[in-house]
C-alpha atoms as a PDB file:
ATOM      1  CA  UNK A   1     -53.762 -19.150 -13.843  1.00  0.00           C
ATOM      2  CA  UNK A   2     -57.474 -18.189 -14.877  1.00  0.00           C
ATOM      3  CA  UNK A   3     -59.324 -21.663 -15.527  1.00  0.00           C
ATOM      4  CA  UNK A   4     -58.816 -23.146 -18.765  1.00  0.00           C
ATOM      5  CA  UNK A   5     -58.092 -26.476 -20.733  1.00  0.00           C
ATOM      6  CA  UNK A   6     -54.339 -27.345 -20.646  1.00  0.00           C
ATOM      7  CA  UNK A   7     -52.667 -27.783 -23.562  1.00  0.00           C
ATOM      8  CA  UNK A   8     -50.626 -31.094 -24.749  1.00  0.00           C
ATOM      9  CA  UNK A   9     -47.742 -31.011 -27.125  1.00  0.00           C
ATOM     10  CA  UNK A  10     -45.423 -32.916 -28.156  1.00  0.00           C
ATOM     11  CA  UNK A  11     -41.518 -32.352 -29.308  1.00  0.00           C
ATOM     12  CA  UNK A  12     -40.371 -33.908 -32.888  1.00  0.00           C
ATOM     13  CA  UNK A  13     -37.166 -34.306 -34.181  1.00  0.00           C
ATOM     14  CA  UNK A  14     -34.849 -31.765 -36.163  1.00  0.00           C
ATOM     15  CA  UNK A  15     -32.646 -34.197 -37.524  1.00  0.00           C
ATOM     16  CA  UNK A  16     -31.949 -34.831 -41.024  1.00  0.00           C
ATOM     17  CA  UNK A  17     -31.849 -38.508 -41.217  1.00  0.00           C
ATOM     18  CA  UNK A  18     -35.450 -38.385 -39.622  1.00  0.00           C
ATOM     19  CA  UNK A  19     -37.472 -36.076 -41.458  1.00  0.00           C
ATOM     20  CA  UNK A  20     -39.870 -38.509 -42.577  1.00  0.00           C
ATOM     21  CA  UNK A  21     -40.480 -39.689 -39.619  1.00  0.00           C
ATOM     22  CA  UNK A  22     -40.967 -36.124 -37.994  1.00  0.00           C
ATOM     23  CA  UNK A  23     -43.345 -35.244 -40.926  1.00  0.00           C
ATOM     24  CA  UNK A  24     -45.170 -38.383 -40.192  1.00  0.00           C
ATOM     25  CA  UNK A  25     -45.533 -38.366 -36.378  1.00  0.00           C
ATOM     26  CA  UNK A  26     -46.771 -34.717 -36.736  1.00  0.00           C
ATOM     27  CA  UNK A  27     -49.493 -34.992 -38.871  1.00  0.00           C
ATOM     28  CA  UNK A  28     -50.428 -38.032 -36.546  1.00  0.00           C
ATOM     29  CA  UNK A  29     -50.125 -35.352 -33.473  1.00  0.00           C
ATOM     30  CA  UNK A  30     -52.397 -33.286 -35.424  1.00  0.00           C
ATOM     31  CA  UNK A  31     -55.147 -35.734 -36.238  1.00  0.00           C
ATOM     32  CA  UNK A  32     -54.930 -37.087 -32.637  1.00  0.00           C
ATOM     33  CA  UNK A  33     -55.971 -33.786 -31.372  1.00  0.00           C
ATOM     34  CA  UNK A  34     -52.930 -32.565 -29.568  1.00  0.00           C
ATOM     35  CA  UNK A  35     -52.297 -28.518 -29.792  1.00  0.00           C
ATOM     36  CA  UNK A  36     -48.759 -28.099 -30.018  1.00  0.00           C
ATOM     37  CA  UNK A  37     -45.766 -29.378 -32.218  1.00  0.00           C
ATOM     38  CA  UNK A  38     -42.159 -28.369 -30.882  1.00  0.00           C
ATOM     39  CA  UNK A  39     -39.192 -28.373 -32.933  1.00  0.00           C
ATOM     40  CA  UNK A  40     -35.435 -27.301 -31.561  1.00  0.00           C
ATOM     41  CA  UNK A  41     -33.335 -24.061 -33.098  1.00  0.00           C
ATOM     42  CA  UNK A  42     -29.720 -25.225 -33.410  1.00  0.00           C
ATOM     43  CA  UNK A  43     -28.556 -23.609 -36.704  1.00  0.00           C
ATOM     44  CA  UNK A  44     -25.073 -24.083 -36.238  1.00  0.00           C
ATOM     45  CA  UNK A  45     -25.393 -27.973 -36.194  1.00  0.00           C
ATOM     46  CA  UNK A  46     -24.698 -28.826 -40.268  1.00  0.00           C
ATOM     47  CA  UNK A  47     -27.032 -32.344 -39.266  1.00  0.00           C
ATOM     48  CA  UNK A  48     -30.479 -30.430 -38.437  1.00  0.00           C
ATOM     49  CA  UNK A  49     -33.319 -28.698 -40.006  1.00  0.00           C
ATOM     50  CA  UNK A  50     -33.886 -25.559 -40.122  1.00  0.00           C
ATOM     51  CA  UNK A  51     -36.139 -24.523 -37.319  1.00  0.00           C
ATOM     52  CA  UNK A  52     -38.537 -22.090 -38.816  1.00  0.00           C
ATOM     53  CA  UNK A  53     -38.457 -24.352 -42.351  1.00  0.00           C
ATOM     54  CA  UNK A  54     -39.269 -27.478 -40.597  1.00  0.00           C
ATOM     55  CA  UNK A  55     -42.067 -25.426 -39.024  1.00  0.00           C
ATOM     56  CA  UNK A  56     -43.469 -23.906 -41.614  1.00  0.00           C
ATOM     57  CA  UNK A  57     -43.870 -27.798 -43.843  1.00  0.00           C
ATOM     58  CA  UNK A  58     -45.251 -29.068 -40.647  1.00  0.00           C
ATOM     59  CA  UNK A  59     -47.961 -26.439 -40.178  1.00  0.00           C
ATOM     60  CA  UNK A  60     -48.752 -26.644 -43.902  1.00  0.00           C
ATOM     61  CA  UNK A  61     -49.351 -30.250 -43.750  1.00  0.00           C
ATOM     62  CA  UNK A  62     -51.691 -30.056 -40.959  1.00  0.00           C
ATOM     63  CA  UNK A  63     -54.807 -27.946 -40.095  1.00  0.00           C
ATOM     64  CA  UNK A  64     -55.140 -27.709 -36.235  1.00  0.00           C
ATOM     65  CA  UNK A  65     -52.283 -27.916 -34.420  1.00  0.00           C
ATOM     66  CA  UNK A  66     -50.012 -25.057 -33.388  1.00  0.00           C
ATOM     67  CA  UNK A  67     -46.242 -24.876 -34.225  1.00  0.00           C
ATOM     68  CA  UNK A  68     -43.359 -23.741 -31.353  1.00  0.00           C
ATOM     69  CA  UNK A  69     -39.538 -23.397 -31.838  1.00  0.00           C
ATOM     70  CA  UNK A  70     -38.739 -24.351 -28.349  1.00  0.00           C
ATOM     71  CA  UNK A  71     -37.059 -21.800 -28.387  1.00  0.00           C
ATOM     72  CA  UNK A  72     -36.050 -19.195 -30.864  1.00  0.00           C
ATOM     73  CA  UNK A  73     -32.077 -18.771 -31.743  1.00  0.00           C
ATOM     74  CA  UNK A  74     -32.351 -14.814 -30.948  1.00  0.00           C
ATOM     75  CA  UNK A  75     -28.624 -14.134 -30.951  1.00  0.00           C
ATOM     76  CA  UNK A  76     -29.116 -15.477 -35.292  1.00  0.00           C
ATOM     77  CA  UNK A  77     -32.406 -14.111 -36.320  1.00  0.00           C
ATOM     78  CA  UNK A  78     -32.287 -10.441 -36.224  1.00  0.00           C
ATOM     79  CA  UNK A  79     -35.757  -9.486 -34.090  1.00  0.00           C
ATOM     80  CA  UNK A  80     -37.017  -7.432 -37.300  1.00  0.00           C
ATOM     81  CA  UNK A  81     -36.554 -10.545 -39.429  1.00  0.00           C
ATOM     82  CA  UNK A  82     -38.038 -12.487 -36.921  1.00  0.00           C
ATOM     83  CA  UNK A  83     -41.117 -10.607 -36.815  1.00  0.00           C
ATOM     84  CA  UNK A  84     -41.259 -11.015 -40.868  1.00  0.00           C
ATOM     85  CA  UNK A  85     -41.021 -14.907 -40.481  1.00  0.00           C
ATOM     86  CA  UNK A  86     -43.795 -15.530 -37.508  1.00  0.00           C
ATOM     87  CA  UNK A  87     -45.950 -12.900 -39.348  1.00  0.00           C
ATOM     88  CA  UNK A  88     -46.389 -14.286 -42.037  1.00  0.00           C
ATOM     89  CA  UNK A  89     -46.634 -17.983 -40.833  1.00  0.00           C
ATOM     90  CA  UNK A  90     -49.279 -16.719 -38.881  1.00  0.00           C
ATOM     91  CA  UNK A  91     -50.961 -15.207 -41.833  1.00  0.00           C
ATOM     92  CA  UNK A  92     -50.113 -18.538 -43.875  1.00  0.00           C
ATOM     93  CA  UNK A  93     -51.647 -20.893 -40.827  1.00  0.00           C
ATOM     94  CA  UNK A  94     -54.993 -18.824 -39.147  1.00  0.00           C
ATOM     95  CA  UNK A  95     -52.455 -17.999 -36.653  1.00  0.00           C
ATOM     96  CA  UNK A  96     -51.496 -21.544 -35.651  1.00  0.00           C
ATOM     97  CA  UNK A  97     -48.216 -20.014 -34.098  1.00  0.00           C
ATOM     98  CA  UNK A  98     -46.192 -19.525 -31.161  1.00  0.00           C
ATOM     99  CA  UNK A  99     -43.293 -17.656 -30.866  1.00  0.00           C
ATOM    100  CA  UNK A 100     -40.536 -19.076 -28.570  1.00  0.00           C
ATOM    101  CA  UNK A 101     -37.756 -16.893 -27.155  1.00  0.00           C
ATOM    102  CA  UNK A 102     -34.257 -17.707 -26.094  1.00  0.00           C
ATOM    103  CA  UNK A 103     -31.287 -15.492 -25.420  1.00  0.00           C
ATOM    104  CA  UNK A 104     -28.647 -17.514 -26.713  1.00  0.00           C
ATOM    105  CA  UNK A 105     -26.833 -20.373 -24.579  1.00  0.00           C
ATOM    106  CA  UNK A 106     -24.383 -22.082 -26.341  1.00  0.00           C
ATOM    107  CA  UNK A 107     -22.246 -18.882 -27.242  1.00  0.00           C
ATOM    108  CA  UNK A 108     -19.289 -20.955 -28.407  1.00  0.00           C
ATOM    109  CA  UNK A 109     -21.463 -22.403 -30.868  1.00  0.00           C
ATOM    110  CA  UNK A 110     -23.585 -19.913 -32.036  1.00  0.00           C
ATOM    111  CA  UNK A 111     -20.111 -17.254 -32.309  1.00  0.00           C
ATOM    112  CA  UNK A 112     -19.275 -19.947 -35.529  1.00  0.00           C
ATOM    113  CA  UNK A 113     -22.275 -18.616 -37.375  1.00  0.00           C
ATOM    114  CA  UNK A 114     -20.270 -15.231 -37.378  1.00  0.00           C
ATOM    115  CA  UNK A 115     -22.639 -13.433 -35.064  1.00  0.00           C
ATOM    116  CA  UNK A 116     -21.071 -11.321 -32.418  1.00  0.00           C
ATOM    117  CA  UNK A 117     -20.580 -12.809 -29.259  1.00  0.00           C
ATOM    118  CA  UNK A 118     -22.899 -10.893 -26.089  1.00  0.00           C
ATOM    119  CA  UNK A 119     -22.135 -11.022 -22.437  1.00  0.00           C
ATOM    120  CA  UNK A 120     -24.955 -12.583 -20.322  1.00  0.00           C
ATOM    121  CA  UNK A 121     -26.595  -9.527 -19.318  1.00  0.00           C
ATOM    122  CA  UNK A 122     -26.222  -7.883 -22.926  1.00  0.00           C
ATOM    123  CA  UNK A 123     -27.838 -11.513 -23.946  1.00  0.00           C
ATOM    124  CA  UNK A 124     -30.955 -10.818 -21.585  1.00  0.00           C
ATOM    125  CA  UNK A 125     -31.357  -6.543 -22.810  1.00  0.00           C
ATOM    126  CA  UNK A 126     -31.131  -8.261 -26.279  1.00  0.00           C
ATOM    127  CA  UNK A 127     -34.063 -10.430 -25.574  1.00  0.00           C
ATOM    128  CA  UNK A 128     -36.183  -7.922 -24.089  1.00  0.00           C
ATOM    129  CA  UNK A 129     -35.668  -5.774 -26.642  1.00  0.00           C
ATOM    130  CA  UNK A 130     -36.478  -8.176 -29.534  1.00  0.00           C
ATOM    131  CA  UNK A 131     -39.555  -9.115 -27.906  1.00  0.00           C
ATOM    132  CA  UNK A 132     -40.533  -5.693 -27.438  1.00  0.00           C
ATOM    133  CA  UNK A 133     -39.890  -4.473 -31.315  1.00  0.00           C
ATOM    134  CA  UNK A 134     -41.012  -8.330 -32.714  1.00  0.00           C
ATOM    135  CA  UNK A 135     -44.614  -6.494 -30.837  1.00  0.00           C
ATOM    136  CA  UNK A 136     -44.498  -3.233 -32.496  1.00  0.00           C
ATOM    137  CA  UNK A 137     -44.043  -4.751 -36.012  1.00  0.00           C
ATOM    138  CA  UNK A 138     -47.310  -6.967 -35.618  1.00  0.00           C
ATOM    139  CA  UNK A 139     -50.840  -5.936 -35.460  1.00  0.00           C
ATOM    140  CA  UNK A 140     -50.343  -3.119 -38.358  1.00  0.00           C
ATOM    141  CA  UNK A 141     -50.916   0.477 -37.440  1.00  0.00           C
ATOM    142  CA  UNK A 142     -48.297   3.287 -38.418  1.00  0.00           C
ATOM    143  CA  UNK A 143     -44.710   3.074 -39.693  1.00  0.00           C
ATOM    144  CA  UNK A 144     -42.256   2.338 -36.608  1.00  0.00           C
ATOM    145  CA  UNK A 145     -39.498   3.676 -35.533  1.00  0.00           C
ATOM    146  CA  UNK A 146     -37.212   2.220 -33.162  1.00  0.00           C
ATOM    147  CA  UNK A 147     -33.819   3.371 -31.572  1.00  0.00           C
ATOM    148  CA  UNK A 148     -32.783   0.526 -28.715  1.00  0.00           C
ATOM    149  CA  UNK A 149     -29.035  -0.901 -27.756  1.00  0.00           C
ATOM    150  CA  UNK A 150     -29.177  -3.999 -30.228  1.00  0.00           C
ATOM    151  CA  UNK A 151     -31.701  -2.870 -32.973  1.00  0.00           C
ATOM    152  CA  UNK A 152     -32.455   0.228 -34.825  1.00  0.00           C
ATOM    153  CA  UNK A 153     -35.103   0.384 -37.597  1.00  0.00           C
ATOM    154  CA  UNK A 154     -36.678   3.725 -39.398  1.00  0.00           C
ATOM    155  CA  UNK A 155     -40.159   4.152 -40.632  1.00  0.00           C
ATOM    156  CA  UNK A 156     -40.654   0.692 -41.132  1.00  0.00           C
ATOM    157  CA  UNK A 157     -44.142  -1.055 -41.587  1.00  0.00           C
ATOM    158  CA  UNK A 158     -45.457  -3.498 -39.458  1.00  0.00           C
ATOM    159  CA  UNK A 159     -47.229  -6.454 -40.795  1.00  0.00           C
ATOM    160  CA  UNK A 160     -51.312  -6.115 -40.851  1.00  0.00           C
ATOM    161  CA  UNK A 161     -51.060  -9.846 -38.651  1.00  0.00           C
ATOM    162  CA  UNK A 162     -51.579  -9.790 -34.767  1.00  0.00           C
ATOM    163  CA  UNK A 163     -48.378 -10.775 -33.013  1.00  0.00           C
ATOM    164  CA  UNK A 164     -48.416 -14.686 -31.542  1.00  0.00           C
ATOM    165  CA  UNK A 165     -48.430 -15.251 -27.312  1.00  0.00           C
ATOM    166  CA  UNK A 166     -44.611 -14.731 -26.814  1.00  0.00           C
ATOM    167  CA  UNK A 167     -42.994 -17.682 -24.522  1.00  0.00           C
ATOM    168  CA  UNK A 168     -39.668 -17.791 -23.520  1.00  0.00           C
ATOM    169  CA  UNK A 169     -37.047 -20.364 -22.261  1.00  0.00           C
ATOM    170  CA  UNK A 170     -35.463 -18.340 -19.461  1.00  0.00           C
ATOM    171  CA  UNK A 171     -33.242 -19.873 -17.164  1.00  0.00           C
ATOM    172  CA  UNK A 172     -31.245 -16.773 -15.240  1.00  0.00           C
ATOM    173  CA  UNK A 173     -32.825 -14.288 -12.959  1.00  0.00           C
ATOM    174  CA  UNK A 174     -32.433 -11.671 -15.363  1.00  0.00           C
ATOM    175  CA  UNK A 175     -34.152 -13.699 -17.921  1.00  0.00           C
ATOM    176  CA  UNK A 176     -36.482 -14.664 -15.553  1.00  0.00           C
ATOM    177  CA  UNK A 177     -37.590 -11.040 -14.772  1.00  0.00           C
ATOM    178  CA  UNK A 178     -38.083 -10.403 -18.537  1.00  0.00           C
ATOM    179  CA  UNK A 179     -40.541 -13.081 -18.607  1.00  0.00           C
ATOM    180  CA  UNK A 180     -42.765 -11.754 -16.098  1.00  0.00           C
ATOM    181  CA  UNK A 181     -42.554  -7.894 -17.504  1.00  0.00           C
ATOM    182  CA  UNK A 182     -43.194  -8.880 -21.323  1.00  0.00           C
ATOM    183  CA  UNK A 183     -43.578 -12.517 -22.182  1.00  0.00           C
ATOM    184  CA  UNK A 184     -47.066 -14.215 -22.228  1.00  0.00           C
ATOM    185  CA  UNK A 185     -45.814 -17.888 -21.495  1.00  0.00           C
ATOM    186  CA  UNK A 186     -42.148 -19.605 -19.926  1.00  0.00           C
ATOM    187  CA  UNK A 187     -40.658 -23.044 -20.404  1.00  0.00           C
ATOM    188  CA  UNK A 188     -38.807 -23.966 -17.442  1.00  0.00           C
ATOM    189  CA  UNK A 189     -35.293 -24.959 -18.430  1.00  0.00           C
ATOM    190  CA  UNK A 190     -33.622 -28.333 -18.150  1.00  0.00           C
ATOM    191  CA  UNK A 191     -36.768 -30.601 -18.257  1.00  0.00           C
ATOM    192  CA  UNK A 192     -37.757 -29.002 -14.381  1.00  0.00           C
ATOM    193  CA  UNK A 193     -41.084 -29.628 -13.656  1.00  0.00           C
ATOM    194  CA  UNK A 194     -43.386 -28.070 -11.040  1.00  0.00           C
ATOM    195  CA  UNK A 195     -41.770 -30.268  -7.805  1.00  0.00           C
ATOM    196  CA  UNK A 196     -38.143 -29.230  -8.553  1.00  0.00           C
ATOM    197  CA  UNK A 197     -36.264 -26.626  -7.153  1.00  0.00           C
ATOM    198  CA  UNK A 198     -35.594 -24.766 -10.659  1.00  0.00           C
ATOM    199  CA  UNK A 199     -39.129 -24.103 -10.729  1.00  0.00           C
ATOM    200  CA  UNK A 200     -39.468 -23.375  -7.066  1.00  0.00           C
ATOM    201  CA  UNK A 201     -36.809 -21.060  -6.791  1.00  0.00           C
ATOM    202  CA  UNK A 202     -37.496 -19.488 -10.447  1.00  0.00           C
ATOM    203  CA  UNK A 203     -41.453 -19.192 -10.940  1.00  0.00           C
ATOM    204  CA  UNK A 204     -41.207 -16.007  -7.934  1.00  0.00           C
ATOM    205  CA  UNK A 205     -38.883 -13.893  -9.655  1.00  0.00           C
ATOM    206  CA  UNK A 206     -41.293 -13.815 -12.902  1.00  0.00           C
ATOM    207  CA  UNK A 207     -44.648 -13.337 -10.672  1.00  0.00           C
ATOM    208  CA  UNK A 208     -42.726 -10.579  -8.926  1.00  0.00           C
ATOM    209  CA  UNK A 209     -41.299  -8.777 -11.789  1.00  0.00           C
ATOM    210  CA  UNK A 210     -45.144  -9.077 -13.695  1.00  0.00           C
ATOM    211  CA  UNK A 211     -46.154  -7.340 -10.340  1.00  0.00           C
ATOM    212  CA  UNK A 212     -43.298  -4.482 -10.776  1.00  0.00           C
ATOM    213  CA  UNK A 213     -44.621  -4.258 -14.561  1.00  0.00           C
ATOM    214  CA  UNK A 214     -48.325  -4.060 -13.446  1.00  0.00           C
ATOM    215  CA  UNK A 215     -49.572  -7.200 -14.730  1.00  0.00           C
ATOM    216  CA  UNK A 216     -50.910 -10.061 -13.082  1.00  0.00           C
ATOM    217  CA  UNK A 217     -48.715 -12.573 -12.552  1.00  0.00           C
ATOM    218  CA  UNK A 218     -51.079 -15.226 -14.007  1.00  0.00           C
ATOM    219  CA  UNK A 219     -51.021 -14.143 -17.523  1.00  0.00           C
ATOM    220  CA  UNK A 220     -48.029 -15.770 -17.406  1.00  0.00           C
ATOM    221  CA  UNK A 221     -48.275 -19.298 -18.382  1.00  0.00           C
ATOM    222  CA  UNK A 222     -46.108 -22.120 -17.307  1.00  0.00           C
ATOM    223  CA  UNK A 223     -45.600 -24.692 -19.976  1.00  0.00           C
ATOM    224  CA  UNK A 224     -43.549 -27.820 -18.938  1.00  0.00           C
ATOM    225  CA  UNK A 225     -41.157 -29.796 -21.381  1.00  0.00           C
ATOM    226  CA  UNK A 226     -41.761 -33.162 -20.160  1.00  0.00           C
ATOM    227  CA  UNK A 227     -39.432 -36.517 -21.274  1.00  0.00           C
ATOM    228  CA  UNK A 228     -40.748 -39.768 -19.372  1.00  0.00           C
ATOM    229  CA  UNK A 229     -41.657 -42.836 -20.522  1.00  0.00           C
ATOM    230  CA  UNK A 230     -45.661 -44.048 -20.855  1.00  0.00           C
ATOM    231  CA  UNK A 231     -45.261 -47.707 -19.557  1.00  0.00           C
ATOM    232  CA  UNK A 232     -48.002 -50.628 -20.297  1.00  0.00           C
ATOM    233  CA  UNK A 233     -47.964 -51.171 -16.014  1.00  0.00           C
ATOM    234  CA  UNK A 234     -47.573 -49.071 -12.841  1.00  0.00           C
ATOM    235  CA  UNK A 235     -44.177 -48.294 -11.986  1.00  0.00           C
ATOM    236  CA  UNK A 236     -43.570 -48.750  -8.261  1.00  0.00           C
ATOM    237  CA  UNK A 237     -41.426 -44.895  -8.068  1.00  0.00           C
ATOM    238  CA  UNK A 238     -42.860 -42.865 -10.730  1.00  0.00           C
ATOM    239  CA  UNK A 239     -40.130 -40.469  -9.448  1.00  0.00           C
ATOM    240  CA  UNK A 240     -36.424 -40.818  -9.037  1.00  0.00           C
ATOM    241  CA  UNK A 241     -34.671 -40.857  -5.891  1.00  0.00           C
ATOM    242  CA  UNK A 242     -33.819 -36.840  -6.438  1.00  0.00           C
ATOM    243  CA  UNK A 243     -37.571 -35.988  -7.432  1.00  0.00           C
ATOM    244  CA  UNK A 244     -37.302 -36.292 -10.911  1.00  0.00           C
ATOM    245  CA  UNK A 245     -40.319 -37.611 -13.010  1.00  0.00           C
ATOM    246  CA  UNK A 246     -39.601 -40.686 -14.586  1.00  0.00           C
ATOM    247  CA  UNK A 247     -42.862 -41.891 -15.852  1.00  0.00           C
ATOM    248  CA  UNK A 248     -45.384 -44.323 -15.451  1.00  0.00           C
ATOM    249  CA  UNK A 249     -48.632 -45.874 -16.748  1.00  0.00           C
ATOM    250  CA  UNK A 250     -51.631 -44.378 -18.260  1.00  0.00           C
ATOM    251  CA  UNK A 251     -53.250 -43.462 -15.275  1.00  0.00           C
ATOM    252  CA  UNK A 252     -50.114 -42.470 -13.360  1.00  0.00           C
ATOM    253  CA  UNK A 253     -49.666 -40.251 -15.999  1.00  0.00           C
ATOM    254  CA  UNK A 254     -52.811 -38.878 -15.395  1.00  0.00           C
ATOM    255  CA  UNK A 255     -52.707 -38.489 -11.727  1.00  0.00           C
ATOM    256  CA  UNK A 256     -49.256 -36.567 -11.951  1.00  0.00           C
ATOM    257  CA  UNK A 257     -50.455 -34.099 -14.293  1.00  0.00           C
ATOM    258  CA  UNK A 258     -53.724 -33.073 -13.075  1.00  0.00           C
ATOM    259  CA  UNK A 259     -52.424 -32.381  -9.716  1.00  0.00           C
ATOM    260  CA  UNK A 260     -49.967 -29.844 -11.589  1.00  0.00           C
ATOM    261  CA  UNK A 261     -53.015 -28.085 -13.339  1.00  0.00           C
ATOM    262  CA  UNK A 262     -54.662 -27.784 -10.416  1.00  0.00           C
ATOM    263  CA  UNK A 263     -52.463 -27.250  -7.503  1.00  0.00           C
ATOM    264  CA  UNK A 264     -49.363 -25.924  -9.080  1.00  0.00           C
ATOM    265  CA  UNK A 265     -51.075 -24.233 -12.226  1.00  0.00           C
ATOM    266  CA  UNK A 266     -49.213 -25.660 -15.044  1.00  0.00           C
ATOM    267  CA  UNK A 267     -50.826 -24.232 -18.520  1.00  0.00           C
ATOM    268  CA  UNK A 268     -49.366 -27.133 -20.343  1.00  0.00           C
ATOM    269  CA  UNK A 269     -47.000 -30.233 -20.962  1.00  0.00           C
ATOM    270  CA  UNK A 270     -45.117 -31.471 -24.125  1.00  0.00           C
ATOM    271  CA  UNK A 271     -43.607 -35.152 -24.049  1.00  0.00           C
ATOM    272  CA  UNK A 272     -40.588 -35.967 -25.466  1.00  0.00           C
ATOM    273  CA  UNK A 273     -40.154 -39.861 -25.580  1.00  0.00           C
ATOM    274  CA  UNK A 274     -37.244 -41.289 -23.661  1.00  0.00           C
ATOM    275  CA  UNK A 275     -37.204 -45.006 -24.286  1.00  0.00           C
ATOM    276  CA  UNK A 276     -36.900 -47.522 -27.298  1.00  0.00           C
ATOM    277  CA  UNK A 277     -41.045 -48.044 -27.151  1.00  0.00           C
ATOM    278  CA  UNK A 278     -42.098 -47.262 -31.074  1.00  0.00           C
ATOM    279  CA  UNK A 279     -42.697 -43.959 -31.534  1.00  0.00           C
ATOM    280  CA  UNK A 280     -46.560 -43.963 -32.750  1.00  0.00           C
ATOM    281  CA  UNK A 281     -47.701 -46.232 -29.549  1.00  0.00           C
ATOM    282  CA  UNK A 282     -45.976 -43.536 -27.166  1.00  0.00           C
ATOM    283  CA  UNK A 283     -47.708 -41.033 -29.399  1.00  0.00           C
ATOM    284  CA  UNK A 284     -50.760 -42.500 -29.284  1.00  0.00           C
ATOM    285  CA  UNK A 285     -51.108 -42.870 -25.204  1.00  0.00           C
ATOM    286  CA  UNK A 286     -50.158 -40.093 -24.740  1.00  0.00           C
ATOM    287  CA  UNK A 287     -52.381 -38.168 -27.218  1.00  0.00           C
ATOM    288  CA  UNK A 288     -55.698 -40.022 -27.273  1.00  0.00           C
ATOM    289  CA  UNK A 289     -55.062 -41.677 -23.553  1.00  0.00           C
ATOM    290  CA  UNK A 290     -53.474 -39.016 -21.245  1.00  0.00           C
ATOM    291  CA  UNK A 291     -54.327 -35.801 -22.837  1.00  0.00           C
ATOM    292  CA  UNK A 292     -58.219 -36.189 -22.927  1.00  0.00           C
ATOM    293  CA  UNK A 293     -58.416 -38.140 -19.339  1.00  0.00           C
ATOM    294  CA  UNK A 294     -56.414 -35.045 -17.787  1.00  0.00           C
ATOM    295  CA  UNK A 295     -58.606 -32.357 -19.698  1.00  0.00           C
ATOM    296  CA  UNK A 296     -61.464 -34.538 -18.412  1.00  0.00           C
ATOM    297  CA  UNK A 297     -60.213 -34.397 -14.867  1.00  0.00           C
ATOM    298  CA  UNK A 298     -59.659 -30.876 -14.643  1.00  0.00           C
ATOM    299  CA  UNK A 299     -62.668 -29.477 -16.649  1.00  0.00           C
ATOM    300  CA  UNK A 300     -64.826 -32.120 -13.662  1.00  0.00           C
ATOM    301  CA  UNK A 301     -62.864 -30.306 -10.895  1.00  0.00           C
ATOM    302  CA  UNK A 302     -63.550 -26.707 -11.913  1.00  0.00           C
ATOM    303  CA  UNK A 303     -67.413 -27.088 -12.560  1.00  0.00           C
END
């Protein structure tokens, strides 16, 4: 990836009983100086927030972070909707927006919300082609019109606002190609980081399709969910027995993650907590502890 700072983020809740909480820890993300806040898309769970709602309080109560549904609930937000609703949060913010992408996973679930069911490869050509029209109706210009397989819109306007990077969640190799022909960022699914096979055997298929699209592969960013637990002391396997990442202390932390800037070119990390230590203290070592000793570490390495 070209040199530049990574970003930190973290993931808040979507659930009901914890709003406050969620409200709370975000602003504190904010004032900490992290750059991203993540919040889930599962509309068809009666116990959580709405994604894009929650998003849009959060990013009105703070004034630097970025907002990310991690990712998008395609298959239930039409794509010309879609572009309405990260338009003009983006308008409403300075552009403190990201738009996730998903094709749709849990099709038994989302099928309850009355939205017709798609095969896995209709899934995927409904992604791309979302992304693709959620583009044309950003950045203003003249009236579009758009004839695809899953959308169809006439001589409609697009919004005056410049259209957010586009990252997407894709897991499948068809998904996977998708991200390297349109998207501008990909979160590895299932919590794989940049030692694990998922990422190994995925990460080619998107360089290879950006080559086939005739872009460079490294506009592509790789942005890593990442649960673990931020422990007071050393822990003597930092990894699992499989590979996995389990955590570690401060400076384990640190170590772990500026090896993957640097040798694997990871654009970015956001923690989700995975233990019973308070929220604000895992928050707050990971924020004002890891964050600026990695940015540190790789801003000393590429000068």
């Amino acid at each position: 990836m070209p040199p530049h700072q990574p970003l930190f983020g973290t993931g808040v809740s979507t659930a009901l009983g914890e709003v406050e909480e969620s409200l709370r820890l975000a602003v504190r993300a904010d004032r900490q100086g992290l750059d991203l806040i993540t919040v889930s898309d599962h509309p068809y769970y009666a116990a959580r927030l709405d994604a894009y709602a929650q998003l849009g309080v959060v990013l009105g109560r703070t004034g630097r972070v970025s907002g990310l549904v991690s990712v998008t609930n395609l298959p239930s937000r039409p794509a010309p909707m879609l572009a309405r609703t990260v338009t003009s949060l983006s308008a409403l913010t300075g552009g403190r927006l990201v738009l996730g992408m998903g094709a749709g996973g849990l099709w038994d679930d989302i099928a309850r919300l009355g939205v017709p069911r798609l095969g896995p490869g209709a899934a995927v050509r409904a992604l791309e082609e979302a992304i693709t029209l959620v583009r044309l109706l950003c950045g203003g210009g003249g009236a579009v019109t758009f004839e695809g397989e899953f959308y169809e819109v006439r001589d409609l306007e697009p919004a005056p606002v410049e259209a957010p990077p586009v990252w997407t969640g894709s897991v499948g190799p068809r998904s996977l190609e998708v991200t390297g022909r349109v998207a501008d960022g990909w979160i590895p699914g299932h919590a794989a980081d940049w030692l694990s096979p998922r990422y190994r055997e995925s990460r080619p298929l998107i360089d290879e399709a950006a080559v086939g699209a005739g872009r460079d592969p490294r506009d592509v960013a790789t942005v890593f969910n990442l649960p673990g637990v931020i422990t007071d002391a050393p822990l003597a396997a930092p990894r699992d027995r499989e590979g996995r990442w389990r955590g570690g202390s401060v400076a384990q932390w640190v170590e772990e993650l500026t090896g993957a800037v640097l040798e694997f070119g990871a654009a970015g990390f956001v923690h989700f907590r995975t233990d019973d230590t308070p929220a604000e203290v895992t928050l707050g070592r990971w924020a004002e502890e890891i964050a600026p000793a990695v940015r540190e570490a790789v801003l000393a390495a590429r000068t």
